[in-house]
PDB file of N, CA and C in Angstrom:
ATOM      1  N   UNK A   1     -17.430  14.737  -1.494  1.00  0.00           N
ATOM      2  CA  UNK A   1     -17.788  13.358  -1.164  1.00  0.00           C
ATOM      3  C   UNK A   1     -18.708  13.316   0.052  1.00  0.00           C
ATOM      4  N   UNK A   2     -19.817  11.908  -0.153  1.00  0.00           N
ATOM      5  CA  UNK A   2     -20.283  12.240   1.321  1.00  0.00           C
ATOM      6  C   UNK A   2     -19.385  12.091   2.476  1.00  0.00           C
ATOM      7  N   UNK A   3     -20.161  11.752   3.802  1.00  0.00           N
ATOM      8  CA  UNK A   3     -19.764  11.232   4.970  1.00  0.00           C
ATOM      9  C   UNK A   3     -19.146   9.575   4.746  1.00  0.00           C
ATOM     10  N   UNK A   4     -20.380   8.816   4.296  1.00  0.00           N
ATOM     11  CA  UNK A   4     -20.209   7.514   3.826  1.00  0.00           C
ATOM     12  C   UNK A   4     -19.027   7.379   3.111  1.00  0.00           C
ATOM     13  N   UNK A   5     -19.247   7.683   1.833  1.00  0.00           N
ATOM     14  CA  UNK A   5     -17.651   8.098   0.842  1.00  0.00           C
ATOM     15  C   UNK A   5     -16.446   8.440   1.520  1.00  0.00           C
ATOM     16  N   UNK A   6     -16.640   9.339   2.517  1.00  0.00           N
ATOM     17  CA  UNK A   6     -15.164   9.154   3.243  1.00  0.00           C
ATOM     18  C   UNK A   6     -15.077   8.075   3.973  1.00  0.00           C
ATOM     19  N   UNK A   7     -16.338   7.816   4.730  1.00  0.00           N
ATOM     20  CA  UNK A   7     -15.894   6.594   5.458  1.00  0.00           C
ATOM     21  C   UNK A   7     -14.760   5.060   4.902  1.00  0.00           C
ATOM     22  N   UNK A   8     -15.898   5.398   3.716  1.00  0.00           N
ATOM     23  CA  UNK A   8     -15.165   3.994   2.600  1.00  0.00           C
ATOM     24  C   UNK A   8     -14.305   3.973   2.181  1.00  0.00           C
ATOM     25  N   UNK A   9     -13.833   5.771   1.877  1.00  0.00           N
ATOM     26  CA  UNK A   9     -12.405   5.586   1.609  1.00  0.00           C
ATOM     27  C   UNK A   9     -11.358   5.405   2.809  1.00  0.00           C
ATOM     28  N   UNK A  10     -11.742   6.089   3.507  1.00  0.00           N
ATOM     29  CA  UNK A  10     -10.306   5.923   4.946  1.00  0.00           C
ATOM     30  C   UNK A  10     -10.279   4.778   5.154  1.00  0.00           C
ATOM     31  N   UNK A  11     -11.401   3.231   5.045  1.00  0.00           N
ATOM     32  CA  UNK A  11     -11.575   2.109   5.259  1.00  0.00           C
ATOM     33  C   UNK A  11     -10.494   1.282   4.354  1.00  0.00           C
ATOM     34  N   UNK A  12     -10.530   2.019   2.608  1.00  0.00           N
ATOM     35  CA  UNK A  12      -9.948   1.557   1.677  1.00  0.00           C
ATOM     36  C   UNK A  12      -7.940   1.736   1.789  1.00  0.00           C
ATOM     37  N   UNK A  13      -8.171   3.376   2.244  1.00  0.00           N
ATOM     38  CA  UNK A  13      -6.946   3.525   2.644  1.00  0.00           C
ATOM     39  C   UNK A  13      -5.832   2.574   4.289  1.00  0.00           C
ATOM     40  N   UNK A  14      -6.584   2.359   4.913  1.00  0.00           N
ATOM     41  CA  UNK A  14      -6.512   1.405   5.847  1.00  0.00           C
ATOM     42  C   UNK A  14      -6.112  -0.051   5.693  1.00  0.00           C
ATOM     43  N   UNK A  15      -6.683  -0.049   4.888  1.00  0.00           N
ATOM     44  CA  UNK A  15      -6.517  -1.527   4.196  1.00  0.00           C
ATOM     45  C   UNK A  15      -5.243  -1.672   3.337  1.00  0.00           C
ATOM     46  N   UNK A  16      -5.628  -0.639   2.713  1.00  0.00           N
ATOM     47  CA  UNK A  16      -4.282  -0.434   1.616  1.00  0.00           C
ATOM     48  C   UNK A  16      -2.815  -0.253   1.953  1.00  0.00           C
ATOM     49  N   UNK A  17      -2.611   0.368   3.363  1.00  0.00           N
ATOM     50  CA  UNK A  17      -1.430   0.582   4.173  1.00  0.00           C
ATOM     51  C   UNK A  17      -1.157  -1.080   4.637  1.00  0.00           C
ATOM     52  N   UNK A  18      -2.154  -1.651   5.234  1.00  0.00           N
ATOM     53  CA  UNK A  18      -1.756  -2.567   6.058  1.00  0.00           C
ATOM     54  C   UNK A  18      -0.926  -3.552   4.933  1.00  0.00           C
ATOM     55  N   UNK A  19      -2.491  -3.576   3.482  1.00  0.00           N
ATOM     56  CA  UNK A  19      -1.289  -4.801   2.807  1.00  0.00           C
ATOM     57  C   UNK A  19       0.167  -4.136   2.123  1.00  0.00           C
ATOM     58  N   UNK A  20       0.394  -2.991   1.768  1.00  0.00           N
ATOM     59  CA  UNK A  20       2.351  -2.302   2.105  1.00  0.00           C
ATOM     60  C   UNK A  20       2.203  -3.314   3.136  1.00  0.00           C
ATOM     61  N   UNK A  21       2.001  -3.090   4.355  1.00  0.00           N
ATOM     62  CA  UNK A  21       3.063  -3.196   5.809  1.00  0.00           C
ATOM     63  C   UNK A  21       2.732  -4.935   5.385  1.00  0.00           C
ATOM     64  N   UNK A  22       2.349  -6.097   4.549  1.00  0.00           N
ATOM     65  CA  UNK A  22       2.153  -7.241   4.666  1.00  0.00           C
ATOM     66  C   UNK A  22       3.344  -7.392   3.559  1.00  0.00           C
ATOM     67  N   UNK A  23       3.540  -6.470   2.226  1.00  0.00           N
ATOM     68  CA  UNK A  23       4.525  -7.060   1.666  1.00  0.00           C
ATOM     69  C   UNK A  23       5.557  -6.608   1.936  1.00  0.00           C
ATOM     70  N   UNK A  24       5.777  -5.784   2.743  1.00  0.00           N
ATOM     71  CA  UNK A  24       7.343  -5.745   3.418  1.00  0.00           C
ATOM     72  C   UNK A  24       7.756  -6.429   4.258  1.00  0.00           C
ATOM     73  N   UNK A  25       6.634  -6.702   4.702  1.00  0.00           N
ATOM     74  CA  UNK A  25       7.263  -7.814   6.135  1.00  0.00           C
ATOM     75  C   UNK A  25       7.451  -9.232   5.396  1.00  0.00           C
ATOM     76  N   UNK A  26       7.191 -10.053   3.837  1.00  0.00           N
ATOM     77  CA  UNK A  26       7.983 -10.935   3.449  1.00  0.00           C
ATOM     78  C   UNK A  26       9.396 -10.681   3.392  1.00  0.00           C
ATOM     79  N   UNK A  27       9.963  -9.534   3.369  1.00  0.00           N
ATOM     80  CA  UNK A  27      11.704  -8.894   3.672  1.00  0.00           C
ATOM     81  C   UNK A  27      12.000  -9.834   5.078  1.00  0.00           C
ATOM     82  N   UNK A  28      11.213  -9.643   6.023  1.00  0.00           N
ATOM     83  CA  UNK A  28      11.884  -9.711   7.365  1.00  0.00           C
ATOM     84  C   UNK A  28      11.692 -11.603   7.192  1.00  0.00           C
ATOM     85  N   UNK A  29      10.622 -11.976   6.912  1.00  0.00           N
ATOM     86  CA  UNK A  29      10.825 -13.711   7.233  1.00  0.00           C
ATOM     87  C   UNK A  29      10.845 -13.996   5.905  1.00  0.00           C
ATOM     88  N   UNK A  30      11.845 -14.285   4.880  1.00  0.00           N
ATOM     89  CA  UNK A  30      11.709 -14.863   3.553  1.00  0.00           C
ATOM     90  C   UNK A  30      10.732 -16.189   3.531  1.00  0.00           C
ATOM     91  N   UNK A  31      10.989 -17.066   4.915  1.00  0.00           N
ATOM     92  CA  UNK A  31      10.679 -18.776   4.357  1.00  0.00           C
ATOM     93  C   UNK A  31       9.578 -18.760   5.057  1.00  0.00           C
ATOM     94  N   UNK A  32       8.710 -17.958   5.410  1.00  0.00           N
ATOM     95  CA  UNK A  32       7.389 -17.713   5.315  1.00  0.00           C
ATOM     96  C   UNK A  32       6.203 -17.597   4.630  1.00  0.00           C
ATOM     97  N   UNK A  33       6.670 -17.689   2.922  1.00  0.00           N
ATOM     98  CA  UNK A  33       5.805 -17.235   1.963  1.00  0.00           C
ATOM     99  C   UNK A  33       5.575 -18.571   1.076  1.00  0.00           C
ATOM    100  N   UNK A  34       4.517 -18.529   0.559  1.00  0.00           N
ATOM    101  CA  UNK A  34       4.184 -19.803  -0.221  1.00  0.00           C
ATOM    102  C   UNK A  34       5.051 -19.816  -1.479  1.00  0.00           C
ATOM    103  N   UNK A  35       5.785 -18.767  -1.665  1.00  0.00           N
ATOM    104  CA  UNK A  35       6.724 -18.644  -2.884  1.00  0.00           C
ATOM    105  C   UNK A  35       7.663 -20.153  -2.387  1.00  0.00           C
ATOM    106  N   UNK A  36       8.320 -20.143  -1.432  1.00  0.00           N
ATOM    107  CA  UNK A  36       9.388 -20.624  -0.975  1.00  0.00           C
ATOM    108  C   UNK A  36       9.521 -21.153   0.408  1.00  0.00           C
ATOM    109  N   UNK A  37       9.052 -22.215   0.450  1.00  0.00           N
ATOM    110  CA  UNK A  37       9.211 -22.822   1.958  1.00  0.00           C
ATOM    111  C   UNK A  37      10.381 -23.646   2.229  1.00  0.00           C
ATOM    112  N   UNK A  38      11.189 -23.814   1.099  1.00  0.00           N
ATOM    113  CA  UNK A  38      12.168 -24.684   1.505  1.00  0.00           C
ATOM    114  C   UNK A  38      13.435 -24.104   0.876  1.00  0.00           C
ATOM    115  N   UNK A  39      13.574 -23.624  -0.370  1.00  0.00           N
ATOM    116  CA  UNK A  39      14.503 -22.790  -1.104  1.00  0.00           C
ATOM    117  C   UNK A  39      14.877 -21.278  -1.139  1.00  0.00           C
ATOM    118  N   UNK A  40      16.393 -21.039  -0.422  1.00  0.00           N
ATOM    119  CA  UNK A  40      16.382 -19.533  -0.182  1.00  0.00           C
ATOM    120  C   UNK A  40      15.763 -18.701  -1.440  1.00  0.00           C
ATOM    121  N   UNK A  41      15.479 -17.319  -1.184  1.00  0.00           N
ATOM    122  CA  UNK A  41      14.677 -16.805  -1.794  1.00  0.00           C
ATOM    123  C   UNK A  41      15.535 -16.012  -2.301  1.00  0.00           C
ATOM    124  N   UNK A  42      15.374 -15.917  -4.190  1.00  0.00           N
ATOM    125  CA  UNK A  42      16.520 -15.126  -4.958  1.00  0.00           C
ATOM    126  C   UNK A  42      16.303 -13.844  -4.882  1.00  0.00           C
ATOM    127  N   UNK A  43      17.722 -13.087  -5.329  1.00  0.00           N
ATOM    128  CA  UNK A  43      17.564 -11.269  -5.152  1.00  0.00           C
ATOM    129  C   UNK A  43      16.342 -11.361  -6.359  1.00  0.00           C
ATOM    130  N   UNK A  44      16.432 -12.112  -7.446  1.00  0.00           N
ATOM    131  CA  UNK A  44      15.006 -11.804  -8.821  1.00  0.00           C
ATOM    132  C   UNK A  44      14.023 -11.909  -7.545  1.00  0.00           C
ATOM    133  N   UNK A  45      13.876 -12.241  -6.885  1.00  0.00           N
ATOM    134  CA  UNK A  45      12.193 -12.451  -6.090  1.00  0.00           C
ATOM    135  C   UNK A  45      12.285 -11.272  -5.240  1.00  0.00           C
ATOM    136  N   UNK A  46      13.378 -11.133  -4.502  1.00  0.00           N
ATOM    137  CA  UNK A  46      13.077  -9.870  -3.883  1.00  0.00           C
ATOM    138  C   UNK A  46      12.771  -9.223  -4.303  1.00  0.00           C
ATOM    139  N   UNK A  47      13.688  -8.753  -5.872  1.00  0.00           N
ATOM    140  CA  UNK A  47      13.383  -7.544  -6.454  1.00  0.00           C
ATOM    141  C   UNK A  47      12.066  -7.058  -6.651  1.00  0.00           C
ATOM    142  N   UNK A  48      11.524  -8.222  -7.490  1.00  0.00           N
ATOM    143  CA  UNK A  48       9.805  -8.853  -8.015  1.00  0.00           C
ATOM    144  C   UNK A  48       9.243  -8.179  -6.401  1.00  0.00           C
ATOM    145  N   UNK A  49       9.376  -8.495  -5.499  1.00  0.00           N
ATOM    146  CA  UNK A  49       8.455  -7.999  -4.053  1.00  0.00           C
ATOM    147  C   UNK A  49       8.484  -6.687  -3.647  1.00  0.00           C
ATOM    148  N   UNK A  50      10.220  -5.870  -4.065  1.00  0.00           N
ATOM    149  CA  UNK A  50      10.334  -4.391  -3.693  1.00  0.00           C
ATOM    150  C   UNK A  50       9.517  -4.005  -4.697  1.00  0.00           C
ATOM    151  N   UNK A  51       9.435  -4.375  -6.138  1.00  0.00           N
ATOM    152  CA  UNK A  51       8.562  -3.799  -6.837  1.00  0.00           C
ATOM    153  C   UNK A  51       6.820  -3.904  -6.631  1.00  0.00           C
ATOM    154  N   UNK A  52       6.502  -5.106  -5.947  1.00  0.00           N
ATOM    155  CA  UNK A  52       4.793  -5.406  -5.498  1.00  0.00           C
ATOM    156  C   UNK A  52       5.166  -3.925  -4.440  1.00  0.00           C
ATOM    157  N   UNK A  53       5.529  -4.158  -3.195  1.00  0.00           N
ATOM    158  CA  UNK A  53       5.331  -3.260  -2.184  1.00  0.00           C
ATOM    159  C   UNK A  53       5.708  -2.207  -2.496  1.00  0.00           C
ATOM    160  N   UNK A  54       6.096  -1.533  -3.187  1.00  0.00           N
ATOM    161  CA  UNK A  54       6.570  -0.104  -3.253  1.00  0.00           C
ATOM    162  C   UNK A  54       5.253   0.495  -4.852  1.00  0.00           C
ATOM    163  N   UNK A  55       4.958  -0.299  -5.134  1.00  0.00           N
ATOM    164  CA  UNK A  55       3.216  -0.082  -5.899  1.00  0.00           C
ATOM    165  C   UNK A  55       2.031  -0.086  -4.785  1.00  0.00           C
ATOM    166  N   UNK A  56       2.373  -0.775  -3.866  1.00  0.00           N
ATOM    167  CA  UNK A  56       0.957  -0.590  -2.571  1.00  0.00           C
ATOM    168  C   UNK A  56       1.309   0.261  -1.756  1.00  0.00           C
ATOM    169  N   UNK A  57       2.687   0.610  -1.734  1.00  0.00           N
ATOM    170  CA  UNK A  57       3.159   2.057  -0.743  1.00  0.00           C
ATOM    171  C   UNK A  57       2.204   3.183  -1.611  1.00  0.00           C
ATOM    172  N   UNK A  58       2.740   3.090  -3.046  1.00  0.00           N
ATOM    173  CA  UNK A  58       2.317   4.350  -4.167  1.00  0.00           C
ATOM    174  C   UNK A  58       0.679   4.415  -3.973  1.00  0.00           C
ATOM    175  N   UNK A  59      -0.256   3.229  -3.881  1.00  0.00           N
ATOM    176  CA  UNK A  59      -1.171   3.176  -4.170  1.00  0.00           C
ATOM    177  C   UNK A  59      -1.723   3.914  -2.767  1.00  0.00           C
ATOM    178  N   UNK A  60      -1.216   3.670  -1.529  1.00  0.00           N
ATOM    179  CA  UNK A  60      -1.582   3.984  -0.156  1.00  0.00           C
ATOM    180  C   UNK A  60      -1.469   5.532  -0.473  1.00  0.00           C
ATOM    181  N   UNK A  61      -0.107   6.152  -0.523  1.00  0.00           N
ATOM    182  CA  UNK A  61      -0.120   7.759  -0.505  1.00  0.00           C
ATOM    183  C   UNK A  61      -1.365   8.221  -1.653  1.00  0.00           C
ATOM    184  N   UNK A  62      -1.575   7.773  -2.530  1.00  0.00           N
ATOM    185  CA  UNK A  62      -2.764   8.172  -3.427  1.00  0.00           C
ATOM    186  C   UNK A  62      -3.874   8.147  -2.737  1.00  0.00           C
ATOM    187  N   UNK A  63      -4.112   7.673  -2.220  1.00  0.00           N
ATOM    188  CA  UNK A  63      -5.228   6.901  -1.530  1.00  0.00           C
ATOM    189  C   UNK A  63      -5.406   8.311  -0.237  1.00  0.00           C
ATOM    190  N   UNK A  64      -4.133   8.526   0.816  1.00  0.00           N
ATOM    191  CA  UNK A  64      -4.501   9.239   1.573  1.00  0.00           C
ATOM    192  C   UNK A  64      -4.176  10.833   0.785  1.00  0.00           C
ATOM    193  N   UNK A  65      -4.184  10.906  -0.337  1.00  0.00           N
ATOM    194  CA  UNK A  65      -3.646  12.082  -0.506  1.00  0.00           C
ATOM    195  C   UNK A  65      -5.275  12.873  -1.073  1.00  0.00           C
ATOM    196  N   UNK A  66      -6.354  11.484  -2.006  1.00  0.00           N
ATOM    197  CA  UNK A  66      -7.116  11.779  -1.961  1.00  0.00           C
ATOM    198  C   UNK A  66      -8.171  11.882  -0.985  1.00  0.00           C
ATOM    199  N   UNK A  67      -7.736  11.313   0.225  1.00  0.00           N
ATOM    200  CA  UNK A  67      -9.123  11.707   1.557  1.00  0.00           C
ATOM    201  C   UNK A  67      -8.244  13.040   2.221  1.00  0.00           C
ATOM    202  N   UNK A  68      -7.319  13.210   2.276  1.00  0.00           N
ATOM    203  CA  UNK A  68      -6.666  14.800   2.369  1.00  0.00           C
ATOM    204  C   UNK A  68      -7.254  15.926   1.676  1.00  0.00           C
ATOM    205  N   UNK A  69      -7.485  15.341   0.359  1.00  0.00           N
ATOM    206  CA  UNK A  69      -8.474  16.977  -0.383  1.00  0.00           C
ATOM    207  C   UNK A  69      -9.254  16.455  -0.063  1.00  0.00           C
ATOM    208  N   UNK A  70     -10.407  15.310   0.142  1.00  0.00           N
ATOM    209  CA  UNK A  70     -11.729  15.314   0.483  1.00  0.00           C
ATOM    210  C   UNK A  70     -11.694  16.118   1.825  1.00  0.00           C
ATOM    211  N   UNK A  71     -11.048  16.212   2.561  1.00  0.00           N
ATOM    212  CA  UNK A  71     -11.500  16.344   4.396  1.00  0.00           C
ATOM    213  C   UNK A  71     -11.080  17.942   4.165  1.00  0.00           C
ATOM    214  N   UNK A  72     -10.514  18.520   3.249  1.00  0.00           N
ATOM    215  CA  UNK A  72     -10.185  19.814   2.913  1.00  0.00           C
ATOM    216  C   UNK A  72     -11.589  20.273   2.731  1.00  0.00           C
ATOM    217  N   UNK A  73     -12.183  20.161   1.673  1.00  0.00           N
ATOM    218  CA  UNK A  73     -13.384  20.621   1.144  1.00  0.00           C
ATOM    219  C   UNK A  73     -14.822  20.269   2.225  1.00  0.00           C
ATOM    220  N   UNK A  74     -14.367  19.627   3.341  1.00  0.00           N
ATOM    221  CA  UNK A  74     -15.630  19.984   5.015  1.00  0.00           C
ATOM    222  C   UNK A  74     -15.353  21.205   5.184  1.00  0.00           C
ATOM    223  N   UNK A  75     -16.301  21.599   6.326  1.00  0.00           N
ATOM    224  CA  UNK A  75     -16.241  22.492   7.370  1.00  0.00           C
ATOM    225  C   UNK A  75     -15.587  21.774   8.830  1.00  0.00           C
ATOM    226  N   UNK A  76     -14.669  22.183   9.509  1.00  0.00           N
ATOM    227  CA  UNK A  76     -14.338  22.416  10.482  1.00  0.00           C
ATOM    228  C   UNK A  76     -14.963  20.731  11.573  1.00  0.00           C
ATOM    229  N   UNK A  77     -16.447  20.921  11.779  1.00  0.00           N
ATOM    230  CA  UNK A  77     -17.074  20.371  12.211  1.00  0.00           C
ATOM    231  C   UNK A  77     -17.372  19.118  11.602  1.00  0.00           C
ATOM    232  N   UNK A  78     -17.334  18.756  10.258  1.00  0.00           N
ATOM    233  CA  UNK A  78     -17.327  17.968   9.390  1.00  0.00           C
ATOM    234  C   UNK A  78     -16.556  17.196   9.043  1.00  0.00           C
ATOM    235  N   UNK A  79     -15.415  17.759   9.454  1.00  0.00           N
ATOM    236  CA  UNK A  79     -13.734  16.789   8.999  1.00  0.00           C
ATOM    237  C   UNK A  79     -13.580  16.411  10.427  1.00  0.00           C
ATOM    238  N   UNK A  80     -14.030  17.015  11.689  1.00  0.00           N
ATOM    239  CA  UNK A  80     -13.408  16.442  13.043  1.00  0.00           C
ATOM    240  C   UNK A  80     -14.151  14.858  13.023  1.00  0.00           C
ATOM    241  N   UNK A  81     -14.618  14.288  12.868  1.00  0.00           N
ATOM    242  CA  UNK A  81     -15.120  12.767  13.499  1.00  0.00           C
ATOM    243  C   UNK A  81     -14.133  12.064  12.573  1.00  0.00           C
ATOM    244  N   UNK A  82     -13.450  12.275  11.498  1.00  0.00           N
ATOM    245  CA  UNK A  82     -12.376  11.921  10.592  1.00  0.00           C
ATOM    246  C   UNK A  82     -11.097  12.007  11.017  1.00  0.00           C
ATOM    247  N   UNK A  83     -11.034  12.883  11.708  1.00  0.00           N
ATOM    248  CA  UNK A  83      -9.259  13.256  11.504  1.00  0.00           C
ATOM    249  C   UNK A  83      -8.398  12.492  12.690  1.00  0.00           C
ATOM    250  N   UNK A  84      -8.684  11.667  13.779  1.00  0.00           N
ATOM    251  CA  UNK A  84      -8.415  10.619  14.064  1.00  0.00           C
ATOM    252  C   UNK A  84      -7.629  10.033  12.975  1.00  0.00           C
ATOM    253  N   UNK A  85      -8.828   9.290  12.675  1.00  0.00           N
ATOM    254  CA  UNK A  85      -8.299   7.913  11.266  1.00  0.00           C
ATOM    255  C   UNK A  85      -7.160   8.482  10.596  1.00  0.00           C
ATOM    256  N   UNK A  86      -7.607   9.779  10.164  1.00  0.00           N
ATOM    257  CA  UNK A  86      -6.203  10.522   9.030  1.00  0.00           C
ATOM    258  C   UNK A  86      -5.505  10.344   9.865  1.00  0.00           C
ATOM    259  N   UNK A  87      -5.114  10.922  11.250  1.00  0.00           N
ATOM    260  CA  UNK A  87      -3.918  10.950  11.354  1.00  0.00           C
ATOM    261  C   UNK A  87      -2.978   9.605  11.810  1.00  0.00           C
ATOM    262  N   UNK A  88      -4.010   8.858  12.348  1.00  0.00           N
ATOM    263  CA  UNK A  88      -3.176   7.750  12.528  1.00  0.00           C
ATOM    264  C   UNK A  88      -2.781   7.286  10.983  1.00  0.00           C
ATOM    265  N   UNK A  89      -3.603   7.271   9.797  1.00  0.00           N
ATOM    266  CA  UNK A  89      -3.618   6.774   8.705  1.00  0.00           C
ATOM    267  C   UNK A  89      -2.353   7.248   7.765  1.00  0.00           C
ATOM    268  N   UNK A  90      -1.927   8.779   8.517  1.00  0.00           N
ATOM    269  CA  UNK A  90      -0.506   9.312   8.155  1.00  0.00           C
ATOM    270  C   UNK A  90       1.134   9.043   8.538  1.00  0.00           C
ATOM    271  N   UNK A  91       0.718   8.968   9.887  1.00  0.00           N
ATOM    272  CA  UNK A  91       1.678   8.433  10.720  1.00  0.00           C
ATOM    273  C   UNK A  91       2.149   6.632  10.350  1.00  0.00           C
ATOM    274  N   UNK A  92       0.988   6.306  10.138  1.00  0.00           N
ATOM    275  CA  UNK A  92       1.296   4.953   9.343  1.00  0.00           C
ATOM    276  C   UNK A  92       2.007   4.920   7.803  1.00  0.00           C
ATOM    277  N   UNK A  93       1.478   5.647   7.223  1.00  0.00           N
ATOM    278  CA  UNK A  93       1.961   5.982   6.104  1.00  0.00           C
ATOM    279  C   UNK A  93       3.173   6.623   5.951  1.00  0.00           C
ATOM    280  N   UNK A  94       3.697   7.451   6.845  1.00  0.00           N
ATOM    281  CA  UNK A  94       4.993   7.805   6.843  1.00  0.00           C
ATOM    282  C   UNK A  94       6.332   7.002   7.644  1.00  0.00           C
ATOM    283  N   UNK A  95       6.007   5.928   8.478  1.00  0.00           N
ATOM    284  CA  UNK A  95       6.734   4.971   8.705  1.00  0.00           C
ATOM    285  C   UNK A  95       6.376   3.875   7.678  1.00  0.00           C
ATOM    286  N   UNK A  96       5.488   3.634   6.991  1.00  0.00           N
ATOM    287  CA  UNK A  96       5.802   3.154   5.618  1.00  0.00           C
ATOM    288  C   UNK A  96       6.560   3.044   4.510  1.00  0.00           C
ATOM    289  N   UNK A  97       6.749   4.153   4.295  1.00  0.00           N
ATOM    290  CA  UNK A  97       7.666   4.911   3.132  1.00  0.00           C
ATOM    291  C   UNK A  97       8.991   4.931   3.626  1.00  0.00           C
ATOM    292  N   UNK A  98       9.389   5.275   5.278  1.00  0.00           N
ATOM    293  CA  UNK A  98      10.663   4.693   5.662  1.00  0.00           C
ATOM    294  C   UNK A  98      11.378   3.623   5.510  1.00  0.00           C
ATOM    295  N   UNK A  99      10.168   2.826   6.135  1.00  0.00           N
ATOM    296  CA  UNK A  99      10.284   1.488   5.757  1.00  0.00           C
ATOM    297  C   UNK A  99      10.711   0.815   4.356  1.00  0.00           C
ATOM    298  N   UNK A 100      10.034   1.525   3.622  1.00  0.00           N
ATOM    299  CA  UNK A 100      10.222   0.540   2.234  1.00  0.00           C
ATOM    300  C   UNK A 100      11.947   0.917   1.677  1.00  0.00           C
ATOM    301  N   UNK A 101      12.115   2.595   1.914  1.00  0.00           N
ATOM    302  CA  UNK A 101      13.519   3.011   1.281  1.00  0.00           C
ATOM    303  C   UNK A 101      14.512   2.220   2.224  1.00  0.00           C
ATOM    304  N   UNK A 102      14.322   1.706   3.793  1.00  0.00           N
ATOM    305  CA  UNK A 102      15.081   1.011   4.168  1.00  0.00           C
ATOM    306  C   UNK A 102      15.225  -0.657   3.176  1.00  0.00           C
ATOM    307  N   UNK A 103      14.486  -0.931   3.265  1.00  0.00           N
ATOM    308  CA  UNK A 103      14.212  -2.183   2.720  1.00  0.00           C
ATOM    309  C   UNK A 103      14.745  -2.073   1.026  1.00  0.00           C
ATOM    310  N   UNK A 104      14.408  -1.351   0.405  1.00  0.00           N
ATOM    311  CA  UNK A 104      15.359  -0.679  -1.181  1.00  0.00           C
ATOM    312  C   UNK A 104      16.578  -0.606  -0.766  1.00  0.00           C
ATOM    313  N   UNK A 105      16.986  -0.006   0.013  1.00  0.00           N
ATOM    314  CA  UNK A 105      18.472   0.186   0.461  1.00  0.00           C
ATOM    315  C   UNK A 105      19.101  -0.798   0.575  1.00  0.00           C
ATOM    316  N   UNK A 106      18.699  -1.587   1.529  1.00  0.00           N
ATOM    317  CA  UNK A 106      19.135  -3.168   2.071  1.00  0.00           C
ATOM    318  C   UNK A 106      19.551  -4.024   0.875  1.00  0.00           C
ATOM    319  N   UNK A 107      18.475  -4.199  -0.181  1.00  0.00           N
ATOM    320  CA  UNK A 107      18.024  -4.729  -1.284  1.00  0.00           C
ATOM    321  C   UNK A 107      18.850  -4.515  -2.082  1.00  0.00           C
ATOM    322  N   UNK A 108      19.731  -3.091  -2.270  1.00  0.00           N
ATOM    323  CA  UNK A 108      20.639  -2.454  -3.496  1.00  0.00           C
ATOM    324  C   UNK A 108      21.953  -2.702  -2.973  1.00  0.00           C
ATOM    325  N   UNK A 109      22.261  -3.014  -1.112  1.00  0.00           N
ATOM    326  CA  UNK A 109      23.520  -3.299  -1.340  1.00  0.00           C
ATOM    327  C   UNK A 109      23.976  -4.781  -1.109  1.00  0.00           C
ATOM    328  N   UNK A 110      22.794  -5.832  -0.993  1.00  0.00           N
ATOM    329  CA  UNK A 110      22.321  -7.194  -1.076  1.00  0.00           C
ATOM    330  C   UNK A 110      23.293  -7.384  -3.015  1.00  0.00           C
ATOM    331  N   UNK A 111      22.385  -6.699  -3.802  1.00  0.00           N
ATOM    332  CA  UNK A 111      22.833  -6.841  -4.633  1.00  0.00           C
ATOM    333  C   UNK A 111      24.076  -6.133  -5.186  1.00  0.00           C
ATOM    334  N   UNK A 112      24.554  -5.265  -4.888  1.00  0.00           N
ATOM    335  CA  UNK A 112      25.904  -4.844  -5.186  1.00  0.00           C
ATOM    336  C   UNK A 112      27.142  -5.519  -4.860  1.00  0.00           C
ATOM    337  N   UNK A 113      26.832  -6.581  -3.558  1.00  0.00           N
ATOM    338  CA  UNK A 113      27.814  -7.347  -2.718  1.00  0.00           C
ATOM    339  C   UNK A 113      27.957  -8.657  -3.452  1.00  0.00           C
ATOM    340  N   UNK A 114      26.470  -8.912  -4.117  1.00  0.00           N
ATOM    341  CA  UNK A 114      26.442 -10.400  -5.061  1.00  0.00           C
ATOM    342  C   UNK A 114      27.670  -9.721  -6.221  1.00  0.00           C
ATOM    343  N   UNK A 115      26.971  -8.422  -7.242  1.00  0.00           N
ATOM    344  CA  UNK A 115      28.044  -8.196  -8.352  1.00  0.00           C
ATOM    345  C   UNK A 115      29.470  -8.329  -7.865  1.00  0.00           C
ATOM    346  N   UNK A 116      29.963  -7.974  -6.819  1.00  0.00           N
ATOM    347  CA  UNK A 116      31.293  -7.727  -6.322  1.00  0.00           C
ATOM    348  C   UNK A 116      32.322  -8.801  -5.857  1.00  0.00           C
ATOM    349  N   UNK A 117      31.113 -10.039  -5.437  1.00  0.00           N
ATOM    350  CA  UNK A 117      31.897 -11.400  -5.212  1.00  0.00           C
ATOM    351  C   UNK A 117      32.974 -11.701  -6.564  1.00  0.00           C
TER     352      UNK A 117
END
């Protein structure tokens, strides 16, 4: 890939993390979302949202997994003005993925406590 091409992708991947980190954070304020401003928000909607965000988590690790083999195939000198971005772009990405199995977790015993009433 070129220079440009990576640029666009780490740009794409950037983007792609942040909106993960936008649909998880409807978890933390439910009556924030245009879904529901006035009516608590059902486990079906959560579910419906762990499933949006945990497709933009999937889509993010794809995303950095392909500027990972791109920055492989530089030289040395070629991948350094990049590897900044990667790494913050990893470190983000791996409190991501925490994030979301917390939020699955939460979510599975949300609903195990409804079956059990």
């Amino acid at each position: 890939p070129s220079m440009v091409s990576l640029g666009h992708e780490l740009c794409e991947l950037e983007d792609s993390i942040q909106a993960a980190v936008s649909a998880l954070d409807r978890f933390e304020d439910p009556q924030h979302t245009p879904l529901s401003p006035s009516r608590r928000v059902t486990w079906e909607v959560k579910e419906q949202w762990l499933q949006e965000a945990l497709g933009l988590v999937k889509e993010s690790r794809d995303r950095y997994d392909y500027v990972r083999g791109a920055l492989k195939g530089l030289s040395a000198s070629e991948r350094e003005p990049w590897m900044d971005s990667t790494r913050a772009c990893h470190e983000a990405l791996k409190q991501l993925v925490a994030r979301a199995k917390d939020v699955r977790a939460e979510l599975e015993t949300e609903k195990q406590a409804m079956v059990n009433r």
